[in-house]
C-alpha atoms as a PDB file:
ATOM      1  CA  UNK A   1     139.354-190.548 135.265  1.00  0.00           C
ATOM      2  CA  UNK A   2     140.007-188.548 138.672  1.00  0.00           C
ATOM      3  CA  UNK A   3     142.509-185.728 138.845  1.00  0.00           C
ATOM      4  CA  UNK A   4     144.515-187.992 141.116  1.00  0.00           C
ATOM      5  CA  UNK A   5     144.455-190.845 138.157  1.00  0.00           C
ATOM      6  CA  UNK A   6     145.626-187.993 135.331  1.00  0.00           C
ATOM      7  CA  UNK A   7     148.640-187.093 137.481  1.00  0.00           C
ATOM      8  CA  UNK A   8     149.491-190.646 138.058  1.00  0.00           C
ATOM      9  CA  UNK A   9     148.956-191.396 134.327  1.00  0.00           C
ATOM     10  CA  UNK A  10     151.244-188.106 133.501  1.00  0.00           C
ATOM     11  CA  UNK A  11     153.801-189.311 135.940  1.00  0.00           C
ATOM     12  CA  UNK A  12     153.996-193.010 134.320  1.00  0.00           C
ATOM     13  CA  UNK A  13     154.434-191.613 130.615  1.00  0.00           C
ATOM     14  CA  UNK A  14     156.975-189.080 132.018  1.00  0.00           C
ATOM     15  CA  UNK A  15     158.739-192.121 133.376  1.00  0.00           C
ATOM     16  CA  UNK A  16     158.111-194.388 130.306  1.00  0.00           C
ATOM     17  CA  UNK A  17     159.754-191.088 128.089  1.00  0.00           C
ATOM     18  CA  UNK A  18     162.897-191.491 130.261  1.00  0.00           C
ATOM     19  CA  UNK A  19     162.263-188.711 132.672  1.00  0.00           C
ATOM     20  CA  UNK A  20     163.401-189.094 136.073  1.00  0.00           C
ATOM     21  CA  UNK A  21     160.198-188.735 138.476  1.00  0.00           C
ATOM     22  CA  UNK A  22     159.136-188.005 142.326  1.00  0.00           C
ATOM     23  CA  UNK A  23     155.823-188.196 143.768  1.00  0.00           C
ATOM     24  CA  UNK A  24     154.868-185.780 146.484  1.00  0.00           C
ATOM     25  CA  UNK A  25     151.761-186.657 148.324  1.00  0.00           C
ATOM     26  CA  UNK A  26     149.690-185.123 151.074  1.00  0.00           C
ATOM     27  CA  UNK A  27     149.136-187.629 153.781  1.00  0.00           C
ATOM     28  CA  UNK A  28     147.906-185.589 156.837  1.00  0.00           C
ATOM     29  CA  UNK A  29     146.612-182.074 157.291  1.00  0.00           C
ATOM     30  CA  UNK A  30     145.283-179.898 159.966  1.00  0.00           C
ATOM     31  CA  UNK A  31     143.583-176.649 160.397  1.00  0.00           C
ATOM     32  CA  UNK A  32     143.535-175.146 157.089  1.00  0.00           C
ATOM     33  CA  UNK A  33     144.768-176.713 153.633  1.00  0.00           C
ATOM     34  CA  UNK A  34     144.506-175.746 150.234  1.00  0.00           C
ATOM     35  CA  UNK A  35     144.650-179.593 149.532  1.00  0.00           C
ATOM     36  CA  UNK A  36     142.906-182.850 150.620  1.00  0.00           C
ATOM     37  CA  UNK A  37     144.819-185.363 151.835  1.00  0.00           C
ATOM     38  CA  UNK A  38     145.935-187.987 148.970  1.00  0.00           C
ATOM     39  CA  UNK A  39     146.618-185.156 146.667  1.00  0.00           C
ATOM     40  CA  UNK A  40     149.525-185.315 144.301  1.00  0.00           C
ATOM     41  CA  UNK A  41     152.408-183.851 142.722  1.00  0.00           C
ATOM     42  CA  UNK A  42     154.387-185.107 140.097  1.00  0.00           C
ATOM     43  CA  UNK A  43     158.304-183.420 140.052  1.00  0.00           C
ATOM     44  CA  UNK A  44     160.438-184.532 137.191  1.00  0.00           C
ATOM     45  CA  UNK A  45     163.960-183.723 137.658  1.00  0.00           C
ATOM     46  CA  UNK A  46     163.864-181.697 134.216  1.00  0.00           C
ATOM     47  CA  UNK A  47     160.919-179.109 135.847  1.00  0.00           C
ATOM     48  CA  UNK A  48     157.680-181.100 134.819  1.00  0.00           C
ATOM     49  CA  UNK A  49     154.757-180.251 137.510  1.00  0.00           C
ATOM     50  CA  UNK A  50     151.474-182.086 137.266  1.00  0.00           C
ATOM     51  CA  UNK A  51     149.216-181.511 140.027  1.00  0.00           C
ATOM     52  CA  UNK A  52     149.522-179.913 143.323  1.00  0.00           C
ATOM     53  CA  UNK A  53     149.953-180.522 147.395  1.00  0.00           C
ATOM     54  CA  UNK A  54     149.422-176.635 148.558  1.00  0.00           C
ATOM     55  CA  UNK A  55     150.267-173.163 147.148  1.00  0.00           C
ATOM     56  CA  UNK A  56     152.657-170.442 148.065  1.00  0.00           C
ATOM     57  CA  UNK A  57     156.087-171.313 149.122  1.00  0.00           C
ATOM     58  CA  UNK A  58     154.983-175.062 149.891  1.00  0.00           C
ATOM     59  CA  UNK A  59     155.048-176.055 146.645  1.00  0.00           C
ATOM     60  CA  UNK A  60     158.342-174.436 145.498  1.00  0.00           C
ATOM     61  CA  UNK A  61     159.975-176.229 148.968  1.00  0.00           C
ATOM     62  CA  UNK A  62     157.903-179.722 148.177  1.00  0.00           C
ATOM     63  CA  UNK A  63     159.589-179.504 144.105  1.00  0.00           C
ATOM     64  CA  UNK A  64     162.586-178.347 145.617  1.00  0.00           C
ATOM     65  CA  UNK A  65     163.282-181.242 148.590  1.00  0.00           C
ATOM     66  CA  UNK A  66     161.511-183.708 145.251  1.00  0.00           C
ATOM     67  CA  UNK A  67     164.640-182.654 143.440  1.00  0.00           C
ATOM     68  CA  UNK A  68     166.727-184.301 146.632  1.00  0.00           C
ATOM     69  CA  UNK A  69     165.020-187.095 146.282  1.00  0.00           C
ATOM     70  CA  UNK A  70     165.373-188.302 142.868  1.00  0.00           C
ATOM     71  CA  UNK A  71     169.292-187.579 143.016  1.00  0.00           C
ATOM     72  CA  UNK A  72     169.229-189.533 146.174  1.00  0.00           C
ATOM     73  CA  UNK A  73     166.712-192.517 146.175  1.00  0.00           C
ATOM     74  CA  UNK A  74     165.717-191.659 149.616  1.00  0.00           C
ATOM     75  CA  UNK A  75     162.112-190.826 149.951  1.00  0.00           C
ATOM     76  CA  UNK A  76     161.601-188.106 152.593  1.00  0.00           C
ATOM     77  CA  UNK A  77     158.030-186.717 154.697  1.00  0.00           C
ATOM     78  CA  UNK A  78     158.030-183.605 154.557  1.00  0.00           C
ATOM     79  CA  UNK A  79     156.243-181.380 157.688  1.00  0.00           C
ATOM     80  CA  UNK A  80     154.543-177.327 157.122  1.00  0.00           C
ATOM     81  CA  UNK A  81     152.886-175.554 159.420  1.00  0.00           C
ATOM     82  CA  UNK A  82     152.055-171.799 159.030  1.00  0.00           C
ATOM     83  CA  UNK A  83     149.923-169.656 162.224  1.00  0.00           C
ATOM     84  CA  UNK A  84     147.376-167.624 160.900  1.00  0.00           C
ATOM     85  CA  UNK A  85     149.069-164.765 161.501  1.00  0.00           C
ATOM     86  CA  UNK A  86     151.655-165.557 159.255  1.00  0.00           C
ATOM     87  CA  UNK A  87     149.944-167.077 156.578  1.00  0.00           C
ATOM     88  CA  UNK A  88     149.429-164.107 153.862  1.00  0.00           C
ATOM     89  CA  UNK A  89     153.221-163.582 153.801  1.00  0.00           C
ATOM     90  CA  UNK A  90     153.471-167.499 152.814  1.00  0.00           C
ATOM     91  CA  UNK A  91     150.782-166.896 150.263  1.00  0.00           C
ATOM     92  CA  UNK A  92     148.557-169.177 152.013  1.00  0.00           C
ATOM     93  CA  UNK A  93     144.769-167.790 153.216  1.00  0.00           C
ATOM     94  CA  UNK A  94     144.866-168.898 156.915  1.00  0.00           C
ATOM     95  CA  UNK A  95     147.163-171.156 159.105  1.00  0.00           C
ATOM     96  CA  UNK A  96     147.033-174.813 159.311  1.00  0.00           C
ATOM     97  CA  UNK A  97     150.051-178.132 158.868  1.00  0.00           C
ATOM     98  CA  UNK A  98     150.361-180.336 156.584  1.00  0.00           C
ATOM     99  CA  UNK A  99     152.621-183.823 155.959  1.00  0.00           C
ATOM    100  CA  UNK A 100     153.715-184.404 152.686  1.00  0.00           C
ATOM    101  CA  UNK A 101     155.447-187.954 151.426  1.00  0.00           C
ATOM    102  CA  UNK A 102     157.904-187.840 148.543  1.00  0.00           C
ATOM    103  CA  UNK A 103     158.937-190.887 146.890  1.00  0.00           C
ATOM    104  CA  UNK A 104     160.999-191.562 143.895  1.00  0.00           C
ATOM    105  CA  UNK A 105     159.426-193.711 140.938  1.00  0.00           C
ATOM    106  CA  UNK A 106     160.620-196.315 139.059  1.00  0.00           C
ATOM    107  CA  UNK A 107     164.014-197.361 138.474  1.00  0.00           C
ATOM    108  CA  UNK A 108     166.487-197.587 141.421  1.00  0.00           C
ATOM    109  CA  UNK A 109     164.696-197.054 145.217  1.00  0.00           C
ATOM    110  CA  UNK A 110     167.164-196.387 147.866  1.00  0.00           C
ATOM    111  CA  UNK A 111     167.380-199.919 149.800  1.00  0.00           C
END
């Protein structure tokens, strides 16, 4: 089983345990990025992580608009881009974008 497939599995037994859930997935990237695109986070509203999209302050802003996004329904894309000048004070090595989907699973999806 892939890392991808382990935090899919996590996030289906958090879901079958009751937990509300949000999936956070890198779909585009540019320049530098920690992550691949099609690599995933699992948020549950209680604080669960499985998984990552980034480091630094990415990942506390893609848990944070995850959070949103289960109280709401509405999935969002989310869109970071650091120069490399700034990076280090993001706690990222160099500059570069990235486009992250989060969706809510399971249960009610905003129509």
């Amino acid at each position: 089983m892939s890392d991808q497939e382990d935090i899919l599995a996590t996030a289906a037994r958090w879901l079958e345990e009751g937990e509300s859930v949000a999936l956070a997935t890198v779909v585009e990237t540019w320049g530098s990025s920690p992550r691949p695109a099609g690599s995933h986070l699992a948020i549950t509203a209680s604080g669960r992580l499985a998984g990552s999209v980034s480091g630094g302050c990415i990942e506390g802003a893609v848990a944070e608009a995850a959070r949103a996004t289960m109280a709401s329904g509405a999935p969002q894309l989310l869109d970071f881009g650091i120069s490399d000048e700034r990076a280090w004070e993001v706690g990222l090595a160099c500059g570069g974008k990235l486009k992250v989907f989060v969706e809510k699973l399971g249960g009610e999806q905003a129509a």
